[in-house]
N, C-alpha and C. Protein backbone atom coordinates (compact mmCIF):
# COMPACT_ATOMS: atom_id res chain seq x y z
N UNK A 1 112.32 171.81 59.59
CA UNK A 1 112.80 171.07 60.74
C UNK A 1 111.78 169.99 61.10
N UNK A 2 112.27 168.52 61.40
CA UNK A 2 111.26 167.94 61.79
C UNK A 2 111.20 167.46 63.36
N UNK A 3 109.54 167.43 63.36
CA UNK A 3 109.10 167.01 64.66
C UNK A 3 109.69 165.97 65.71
N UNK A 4 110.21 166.10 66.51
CA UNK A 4 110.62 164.89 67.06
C UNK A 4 109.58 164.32 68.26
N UNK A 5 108.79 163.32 67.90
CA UNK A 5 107.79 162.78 69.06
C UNK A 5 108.41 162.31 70.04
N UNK A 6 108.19 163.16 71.07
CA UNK A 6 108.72 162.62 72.50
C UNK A 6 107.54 162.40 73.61
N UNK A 7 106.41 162.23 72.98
CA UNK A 7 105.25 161.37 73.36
C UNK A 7 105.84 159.94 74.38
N UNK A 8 106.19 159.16 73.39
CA UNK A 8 107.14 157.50 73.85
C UNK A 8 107.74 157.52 74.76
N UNK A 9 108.71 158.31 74.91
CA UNK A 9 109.34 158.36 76.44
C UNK A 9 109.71 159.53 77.35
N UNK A 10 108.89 160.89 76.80
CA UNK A 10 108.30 161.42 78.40
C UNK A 10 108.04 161.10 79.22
N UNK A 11 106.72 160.59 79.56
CA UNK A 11 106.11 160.17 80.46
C UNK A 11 106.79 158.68 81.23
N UNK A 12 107.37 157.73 80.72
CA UNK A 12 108.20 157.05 81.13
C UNK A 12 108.82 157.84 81.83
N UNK A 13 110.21 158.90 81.34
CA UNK A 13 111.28 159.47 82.09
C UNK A 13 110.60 159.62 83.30
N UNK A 14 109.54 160.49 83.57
CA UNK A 14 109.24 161.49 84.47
C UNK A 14 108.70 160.44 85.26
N UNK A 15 108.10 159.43 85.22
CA UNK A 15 108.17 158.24 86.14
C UNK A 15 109.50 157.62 86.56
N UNK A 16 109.97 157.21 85.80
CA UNK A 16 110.99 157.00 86.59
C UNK A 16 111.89 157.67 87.43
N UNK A 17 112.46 158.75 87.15
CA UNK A 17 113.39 159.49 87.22
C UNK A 17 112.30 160.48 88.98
N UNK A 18 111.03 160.16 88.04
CA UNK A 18 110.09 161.10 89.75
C UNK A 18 110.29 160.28 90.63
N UNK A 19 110.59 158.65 90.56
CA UNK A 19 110.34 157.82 91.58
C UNK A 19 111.58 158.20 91.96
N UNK A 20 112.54 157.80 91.56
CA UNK A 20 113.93 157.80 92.38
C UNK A 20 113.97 159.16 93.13
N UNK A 21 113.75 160.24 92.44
CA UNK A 21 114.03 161.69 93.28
C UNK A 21 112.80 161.78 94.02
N UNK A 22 111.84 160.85 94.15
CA UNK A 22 110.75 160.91 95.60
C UNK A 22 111.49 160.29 96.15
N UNK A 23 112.18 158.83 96.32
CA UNK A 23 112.87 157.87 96.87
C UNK A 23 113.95 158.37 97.51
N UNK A 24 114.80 159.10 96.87
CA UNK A 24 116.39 159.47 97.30
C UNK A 24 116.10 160.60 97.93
N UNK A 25 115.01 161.47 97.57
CA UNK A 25 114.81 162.68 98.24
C UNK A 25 114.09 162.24 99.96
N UNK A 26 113.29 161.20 99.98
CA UNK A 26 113.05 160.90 101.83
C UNK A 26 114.10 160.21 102.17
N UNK A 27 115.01 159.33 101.74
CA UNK A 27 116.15 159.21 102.24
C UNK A 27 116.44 160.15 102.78
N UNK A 28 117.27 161.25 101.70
CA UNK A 28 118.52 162.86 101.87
C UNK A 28 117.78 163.51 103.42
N UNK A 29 116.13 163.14 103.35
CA UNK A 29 115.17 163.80 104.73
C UNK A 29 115.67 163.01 105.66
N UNK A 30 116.33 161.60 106.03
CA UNK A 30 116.53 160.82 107.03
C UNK A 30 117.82 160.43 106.94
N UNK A 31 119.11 161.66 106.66
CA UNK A 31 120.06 161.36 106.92
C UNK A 31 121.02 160.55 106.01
N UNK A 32 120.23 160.14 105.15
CA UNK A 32 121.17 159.30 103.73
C UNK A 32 121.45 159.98 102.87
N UNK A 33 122.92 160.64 102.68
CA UNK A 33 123.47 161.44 101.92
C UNK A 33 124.35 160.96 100.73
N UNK A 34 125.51 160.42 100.83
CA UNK A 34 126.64 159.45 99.90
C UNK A 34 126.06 158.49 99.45
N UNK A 35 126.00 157.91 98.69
CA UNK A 35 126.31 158.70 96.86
C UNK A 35 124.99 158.95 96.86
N UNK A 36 123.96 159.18 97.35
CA UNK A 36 122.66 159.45 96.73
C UNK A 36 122.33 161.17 96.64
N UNK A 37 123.10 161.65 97.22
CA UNK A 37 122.58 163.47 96.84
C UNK A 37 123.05 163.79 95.30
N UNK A 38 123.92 162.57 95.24
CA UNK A 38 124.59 163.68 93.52
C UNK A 38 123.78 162.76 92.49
N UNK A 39 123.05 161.68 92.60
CA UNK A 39 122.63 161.33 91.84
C UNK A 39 120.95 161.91 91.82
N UNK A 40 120.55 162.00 93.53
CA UNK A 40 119.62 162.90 93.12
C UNK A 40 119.65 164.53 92.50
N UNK A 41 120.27 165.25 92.01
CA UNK A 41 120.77 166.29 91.57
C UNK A 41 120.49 165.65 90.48
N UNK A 42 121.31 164.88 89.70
CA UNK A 42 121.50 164.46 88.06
C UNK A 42 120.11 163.59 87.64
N UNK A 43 119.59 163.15 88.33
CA UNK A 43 118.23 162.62 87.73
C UNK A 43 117.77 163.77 88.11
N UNK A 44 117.31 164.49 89.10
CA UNK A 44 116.32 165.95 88.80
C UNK A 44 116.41 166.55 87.80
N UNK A 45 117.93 166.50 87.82
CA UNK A 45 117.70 167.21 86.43
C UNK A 45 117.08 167.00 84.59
N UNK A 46 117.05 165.72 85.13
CA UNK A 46 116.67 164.42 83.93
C UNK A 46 114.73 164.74 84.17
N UNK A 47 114.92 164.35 85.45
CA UNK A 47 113.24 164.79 85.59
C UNK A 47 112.39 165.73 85.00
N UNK A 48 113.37 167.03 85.23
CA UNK A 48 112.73 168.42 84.95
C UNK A 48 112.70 168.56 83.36
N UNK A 49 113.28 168.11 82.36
CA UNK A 49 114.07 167.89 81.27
C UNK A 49 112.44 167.18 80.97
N UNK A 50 112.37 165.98 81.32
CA UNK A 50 111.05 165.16 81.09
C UNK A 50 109.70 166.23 81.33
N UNK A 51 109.47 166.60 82.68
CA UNK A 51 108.19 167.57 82.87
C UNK A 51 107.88 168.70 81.52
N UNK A 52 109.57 169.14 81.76
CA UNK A 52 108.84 170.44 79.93
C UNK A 52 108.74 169.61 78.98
N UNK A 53 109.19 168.36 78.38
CA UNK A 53 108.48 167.43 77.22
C UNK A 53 107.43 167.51 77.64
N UNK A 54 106.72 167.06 78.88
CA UNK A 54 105.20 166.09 79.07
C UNK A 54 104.60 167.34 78.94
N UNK A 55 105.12 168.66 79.24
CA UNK A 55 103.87 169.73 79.34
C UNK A 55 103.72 170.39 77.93
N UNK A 56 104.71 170.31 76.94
CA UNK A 56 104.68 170.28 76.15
C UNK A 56 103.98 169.60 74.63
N UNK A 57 104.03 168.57 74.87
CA UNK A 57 103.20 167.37 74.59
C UNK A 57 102.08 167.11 74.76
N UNK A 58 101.32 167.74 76.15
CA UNK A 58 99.93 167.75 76.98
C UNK A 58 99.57 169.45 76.57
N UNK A 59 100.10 170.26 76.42
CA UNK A 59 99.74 171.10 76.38
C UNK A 59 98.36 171.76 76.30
N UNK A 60 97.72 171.13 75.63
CA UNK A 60 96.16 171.61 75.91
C UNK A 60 95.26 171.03 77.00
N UNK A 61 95.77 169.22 77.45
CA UNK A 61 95.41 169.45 78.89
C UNK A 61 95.45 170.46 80.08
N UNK A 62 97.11 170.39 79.69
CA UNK A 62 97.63 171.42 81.01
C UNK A 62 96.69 172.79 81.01
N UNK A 63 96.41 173.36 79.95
CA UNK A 63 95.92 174.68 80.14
C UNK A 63 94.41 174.41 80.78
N UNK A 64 93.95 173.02 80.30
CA UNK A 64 92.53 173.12 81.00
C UNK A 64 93.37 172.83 82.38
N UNK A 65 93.48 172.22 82.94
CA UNK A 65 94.36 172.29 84.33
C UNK A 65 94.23 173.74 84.75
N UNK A 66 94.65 174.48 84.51
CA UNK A 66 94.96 176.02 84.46
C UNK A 66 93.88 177.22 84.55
N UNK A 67 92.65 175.99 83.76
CA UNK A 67 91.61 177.05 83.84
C UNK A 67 90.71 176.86 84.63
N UNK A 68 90.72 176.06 85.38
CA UNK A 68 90.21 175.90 86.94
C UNK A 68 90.58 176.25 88.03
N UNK A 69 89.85 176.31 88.79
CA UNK A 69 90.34 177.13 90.02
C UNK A 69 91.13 176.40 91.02
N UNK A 70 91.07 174.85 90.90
CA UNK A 70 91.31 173.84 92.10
C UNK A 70 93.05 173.60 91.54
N UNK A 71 92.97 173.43 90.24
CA UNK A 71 94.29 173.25 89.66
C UNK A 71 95.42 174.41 89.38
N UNK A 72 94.61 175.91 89.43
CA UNK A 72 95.10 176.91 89.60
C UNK A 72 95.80 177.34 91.07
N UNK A 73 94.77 176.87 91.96
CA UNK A 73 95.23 177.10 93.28
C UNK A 73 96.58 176.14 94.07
N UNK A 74 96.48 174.92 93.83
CA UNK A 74 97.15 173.79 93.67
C UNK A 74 99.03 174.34 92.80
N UNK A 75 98.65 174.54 91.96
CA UNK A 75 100.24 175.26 91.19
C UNK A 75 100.37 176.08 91.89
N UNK A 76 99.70 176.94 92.32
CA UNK A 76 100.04 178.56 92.87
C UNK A 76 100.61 178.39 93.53
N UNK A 77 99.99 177.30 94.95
CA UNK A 77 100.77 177.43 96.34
C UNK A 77 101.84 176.63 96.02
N UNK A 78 102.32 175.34 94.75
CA UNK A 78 103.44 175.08 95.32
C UNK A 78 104.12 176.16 94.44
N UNK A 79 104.13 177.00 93.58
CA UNK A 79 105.18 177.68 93.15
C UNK A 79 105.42 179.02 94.17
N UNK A 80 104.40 179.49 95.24
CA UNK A 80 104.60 180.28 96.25
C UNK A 80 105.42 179.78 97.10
N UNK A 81 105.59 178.36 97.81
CA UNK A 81 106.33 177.83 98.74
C UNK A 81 107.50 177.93 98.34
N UNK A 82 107.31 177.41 96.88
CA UNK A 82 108.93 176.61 96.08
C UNK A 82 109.60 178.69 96.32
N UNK A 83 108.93 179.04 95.48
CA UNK A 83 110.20 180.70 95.81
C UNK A 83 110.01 181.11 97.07
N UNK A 84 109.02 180.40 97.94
CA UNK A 84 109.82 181.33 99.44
C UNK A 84 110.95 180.49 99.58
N UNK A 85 111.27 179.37 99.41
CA UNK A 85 112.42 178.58 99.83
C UNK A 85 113.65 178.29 99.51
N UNK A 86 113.75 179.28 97.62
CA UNK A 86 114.55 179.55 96.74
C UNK A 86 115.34 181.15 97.36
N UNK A 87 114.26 181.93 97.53
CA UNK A 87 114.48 183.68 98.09
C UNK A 87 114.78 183.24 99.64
N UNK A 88 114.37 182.38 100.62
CA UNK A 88 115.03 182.66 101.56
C UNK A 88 116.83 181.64 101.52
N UNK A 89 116.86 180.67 100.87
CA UNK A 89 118.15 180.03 101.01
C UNK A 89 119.06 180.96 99.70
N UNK A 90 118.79 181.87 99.28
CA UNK A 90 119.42 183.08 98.04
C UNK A 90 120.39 183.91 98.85
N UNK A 91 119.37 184.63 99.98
CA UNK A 91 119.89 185.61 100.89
C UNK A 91 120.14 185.25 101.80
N UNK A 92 120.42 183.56 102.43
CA UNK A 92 121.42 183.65 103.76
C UNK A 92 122.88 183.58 103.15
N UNK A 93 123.69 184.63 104.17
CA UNK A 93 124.73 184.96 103.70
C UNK A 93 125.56 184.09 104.19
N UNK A 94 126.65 183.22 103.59
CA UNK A 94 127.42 181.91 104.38
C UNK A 94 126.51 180.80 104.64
N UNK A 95 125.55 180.21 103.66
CA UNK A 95 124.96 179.07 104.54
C UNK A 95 124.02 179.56 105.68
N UNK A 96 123.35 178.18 105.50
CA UNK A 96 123.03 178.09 106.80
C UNK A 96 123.73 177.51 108.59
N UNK A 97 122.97 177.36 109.13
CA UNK A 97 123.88 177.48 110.08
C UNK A 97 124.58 176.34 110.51
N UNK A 98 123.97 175.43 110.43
CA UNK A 98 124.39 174.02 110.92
C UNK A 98 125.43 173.81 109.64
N UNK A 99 124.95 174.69 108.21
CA UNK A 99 126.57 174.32 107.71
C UNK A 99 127.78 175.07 108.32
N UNK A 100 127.56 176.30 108.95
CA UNK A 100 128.72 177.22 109.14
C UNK A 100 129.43 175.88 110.50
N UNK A 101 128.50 175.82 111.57
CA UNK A 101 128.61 174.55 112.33
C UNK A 101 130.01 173.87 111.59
N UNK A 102 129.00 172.93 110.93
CA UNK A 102 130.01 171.29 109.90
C UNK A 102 131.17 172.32 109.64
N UNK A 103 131.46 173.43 108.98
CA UNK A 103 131.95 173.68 108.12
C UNK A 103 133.61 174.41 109.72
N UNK A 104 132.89 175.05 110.52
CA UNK A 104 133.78 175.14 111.67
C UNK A 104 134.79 174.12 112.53
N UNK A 105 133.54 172.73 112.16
CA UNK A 105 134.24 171.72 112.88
C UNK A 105 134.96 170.93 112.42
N UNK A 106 135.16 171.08 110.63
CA UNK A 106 136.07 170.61 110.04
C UNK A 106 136.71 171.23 110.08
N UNK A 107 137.48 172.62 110.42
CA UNK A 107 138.78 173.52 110.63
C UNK A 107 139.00 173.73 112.07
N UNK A 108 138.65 173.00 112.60
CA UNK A 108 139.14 173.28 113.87
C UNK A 108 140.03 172.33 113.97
N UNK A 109 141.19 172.20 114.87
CA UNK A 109 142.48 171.08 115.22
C UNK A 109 141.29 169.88 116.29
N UNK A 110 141.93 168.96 116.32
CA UNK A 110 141.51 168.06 116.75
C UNK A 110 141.25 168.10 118.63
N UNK A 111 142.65 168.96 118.95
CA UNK A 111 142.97 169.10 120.06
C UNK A 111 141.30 170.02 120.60
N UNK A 112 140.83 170.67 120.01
CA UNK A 112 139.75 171.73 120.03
C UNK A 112 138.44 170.80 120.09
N UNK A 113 138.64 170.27 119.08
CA UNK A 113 137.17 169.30 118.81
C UNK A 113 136.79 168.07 119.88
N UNK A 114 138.06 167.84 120.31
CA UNK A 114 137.76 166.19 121.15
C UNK A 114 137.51 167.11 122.65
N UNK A 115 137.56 167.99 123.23
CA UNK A 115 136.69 168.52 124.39
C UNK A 115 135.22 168.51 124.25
N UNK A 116 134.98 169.13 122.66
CA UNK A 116 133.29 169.19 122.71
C UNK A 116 132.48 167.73 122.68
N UNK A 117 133.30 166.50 122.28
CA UNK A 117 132.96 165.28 121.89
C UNK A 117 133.01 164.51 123.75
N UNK A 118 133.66 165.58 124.44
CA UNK A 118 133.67 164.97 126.09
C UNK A 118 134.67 163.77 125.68
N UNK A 119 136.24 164.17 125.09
CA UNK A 119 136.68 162.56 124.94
C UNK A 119 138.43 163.61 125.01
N UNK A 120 139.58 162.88 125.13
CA UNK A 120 140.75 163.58 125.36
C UNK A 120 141.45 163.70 123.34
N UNK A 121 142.19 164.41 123.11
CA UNK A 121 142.58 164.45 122.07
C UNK A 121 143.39 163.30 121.69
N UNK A 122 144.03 162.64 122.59
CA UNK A 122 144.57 161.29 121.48
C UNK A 122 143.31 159.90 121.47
N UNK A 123 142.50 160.50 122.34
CA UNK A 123 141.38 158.95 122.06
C UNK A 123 140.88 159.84 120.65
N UNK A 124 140.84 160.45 120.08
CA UNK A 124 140.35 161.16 119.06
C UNK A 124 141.07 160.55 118.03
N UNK A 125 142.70 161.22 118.58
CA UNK A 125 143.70 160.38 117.37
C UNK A 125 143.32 158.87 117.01
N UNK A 126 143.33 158.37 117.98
CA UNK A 126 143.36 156.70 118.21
C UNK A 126 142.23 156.32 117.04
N UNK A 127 141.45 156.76 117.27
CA UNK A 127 139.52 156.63 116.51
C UNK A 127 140.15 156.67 115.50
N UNK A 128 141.05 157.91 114.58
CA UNK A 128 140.66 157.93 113.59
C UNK A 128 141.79 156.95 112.39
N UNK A 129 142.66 156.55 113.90
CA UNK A 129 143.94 155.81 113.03
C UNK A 129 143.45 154.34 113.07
N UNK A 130 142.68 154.38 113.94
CA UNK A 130 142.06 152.54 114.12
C UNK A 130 140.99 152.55 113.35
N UNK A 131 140.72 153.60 112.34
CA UNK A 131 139.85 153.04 111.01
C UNK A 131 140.23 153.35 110.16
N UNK A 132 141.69 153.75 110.12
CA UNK A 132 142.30 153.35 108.69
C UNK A 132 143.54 154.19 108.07
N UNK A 133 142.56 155.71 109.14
CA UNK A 133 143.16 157.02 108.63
C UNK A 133 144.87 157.77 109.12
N UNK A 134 145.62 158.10 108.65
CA UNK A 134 146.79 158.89 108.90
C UNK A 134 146.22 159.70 109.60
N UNK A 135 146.84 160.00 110.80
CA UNK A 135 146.93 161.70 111.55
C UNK A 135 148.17 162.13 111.94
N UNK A 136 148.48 163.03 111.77
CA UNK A 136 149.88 163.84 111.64
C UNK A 136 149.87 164.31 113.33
N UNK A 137 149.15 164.60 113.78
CA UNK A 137 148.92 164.85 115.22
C UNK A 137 147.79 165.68 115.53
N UNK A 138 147.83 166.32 116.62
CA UNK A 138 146.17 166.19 117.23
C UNK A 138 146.26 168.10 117.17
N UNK A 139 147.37 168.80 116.28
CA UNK A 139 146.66 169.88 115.42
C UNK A 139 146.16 169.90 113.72
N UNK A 140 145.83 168.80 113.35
CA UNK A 140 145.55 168.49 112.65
C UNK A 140 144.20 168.78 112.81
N UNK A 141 143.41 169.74 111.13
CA UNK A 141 142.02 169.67 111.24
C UNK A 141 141.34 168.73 110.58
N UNK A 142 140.20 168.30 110.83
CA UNK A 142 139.24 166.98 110.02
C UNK A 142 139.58 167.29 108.14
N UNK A 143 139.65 168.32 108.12
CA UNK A 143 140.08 168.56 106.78
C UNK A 143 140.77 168.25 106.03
N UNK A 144 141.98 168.57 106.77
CA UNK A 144 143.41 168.26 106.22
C UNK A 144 143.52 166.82 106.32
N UNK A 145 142.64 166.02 107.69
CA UNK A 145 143.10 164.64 107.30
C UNK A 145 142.45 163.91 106.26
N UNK A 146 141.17 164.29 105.97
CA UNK A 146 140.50 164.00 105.14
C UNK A 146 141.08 164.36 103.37
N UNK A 147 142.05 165.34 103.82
CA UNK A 147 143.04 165.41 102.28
C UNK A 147 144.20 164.57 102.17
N UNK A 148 144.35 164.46 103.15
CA UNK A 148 145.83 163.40 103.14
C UNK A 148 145.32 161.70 103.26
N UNK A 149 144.04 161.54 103.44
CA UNK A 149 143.75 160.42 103.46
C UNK A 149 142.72 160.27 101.79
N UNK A 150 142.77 160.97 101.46
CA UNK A 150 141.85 160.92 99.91
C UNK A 150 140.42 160.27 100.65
N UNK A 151 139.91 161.15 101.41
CA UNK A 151 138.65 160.68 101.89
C UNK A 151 137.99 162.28 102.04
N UNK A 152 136.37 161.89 102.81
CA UNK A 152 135.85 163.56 102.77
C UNK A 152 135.39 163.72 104.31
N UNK A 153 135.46 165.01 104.45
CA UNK A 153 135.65 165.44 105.92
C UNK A 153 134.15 164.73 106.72
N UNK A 154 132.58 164.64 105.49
CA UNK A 154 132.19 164.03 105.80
C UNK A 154 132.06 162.59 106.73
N UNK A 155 132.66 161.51 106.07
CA UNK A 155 133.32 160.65 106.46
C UNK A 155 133.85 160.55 108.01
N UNK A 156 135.10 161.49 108.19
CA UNK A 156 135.43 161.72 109.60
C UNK A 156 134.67 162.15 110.29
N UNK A 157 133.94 163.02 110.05
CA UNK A 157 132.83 164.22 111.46
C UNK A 157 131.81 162.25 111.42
N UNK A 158 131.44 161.54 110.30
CA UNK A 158 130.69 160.36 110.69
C UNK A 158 131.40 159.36 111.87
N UNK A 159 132.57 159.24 111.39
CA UNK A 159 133.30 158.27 112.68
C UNK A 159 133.34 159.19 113.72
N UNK A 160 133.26 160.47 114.17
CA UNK A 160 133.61 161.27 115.25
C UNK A 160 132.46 160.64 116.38
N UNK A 161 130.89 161.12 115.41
CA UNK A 161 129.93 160.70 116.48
C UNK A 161 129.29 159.23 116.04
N UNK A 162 129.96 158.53 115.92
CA UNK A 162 129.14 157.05 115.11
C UNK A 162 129.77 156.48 117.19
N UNK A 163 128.46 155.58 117.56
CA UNK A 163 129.23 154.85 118.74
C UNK A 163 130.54 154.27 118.98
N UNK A 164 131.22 154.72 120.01
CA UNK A 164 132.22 154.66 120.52
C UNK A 164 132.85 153.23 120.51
N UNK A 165 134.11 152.60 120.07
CA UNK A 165 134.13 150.68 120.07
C UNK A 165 134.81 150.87 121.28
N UNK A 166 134.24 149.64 121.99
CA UNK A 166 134.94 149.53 123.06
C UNK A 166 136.28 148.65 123.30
């Protein structure tokens, strides 16, 4: 079988592909989700793909890395953090909470939701037909309109609390 040198563009990938998922990842931290969560997903995964080439490739660096105490300690704690944060989001059962939240307030009828928004159920309707969307009426959940409009519930819960037009 022969060797395939992936020397040449490891270390490229893992630059690039690290910048964007540092980049898209403080975005996803400040609220910028569409389209950038699925592309950060698919370059991570491109990333990680690159890291086992480069460690592979480096391999006898890495182990001196390894045989120090500063670079030992350094891996340790992030692979201690990284599985507390893997083992605790494993065992919450249903999400977390602010998804059970999103995930409530897209099944709830409209009639339900526009009290908590402090607004009457047809200024609700009104909102969502004066940007574009069908509503069947005000038992309609963000869901369902978001299926009948080929859009995502995302989307609506955004126009729900985006400022009010006057």
């Amino acid at each position: 079988m022969k060797n395939i040198n992936t020397r040449k563009w490891s270390t490229p990938v893992i630059i690039g592909s690290g910048l964007f998922v540092a980049v898209s990842g403080v975005l996803m931290f400040f609220g910028v989700h569409n389209p950038i969560e699925l592309a950060h997903e698919w370059i991570g995964l491109l990333f990680a793909v690159g890291i086992v080439l480069h460690v592979l490739n480096h391999w006898s660096a890495f182990k001196n890395y390894f045989s120090k105490r500063m670079g030992l300690s350094l891996v340790g704690s992030v692979a201690i953090v990284s599985s507390a944060f893997v083992v605790v989001s494993s065992t919450q059962v249903g999400g977390s909470p602010m998804m059970k939240i999103v995930n409530s307030l897209e099944a709830s009828p409209l009639s339900e939701v526009a009290p908590l928004l402090d607004e009457s159920t047809q200024s609700v309707v009104s909102r969502f037909q004066a940007a574009g969307f069908r509503v069947d009426g005000s038992e309609s959940t963000i869901k369902e309109i978001a299926v009948v409009n080929g859009s995502e519930p995302k989307a609506l819960i955004k126009l729900l609390f985006s400022e009010k037009s006057s």
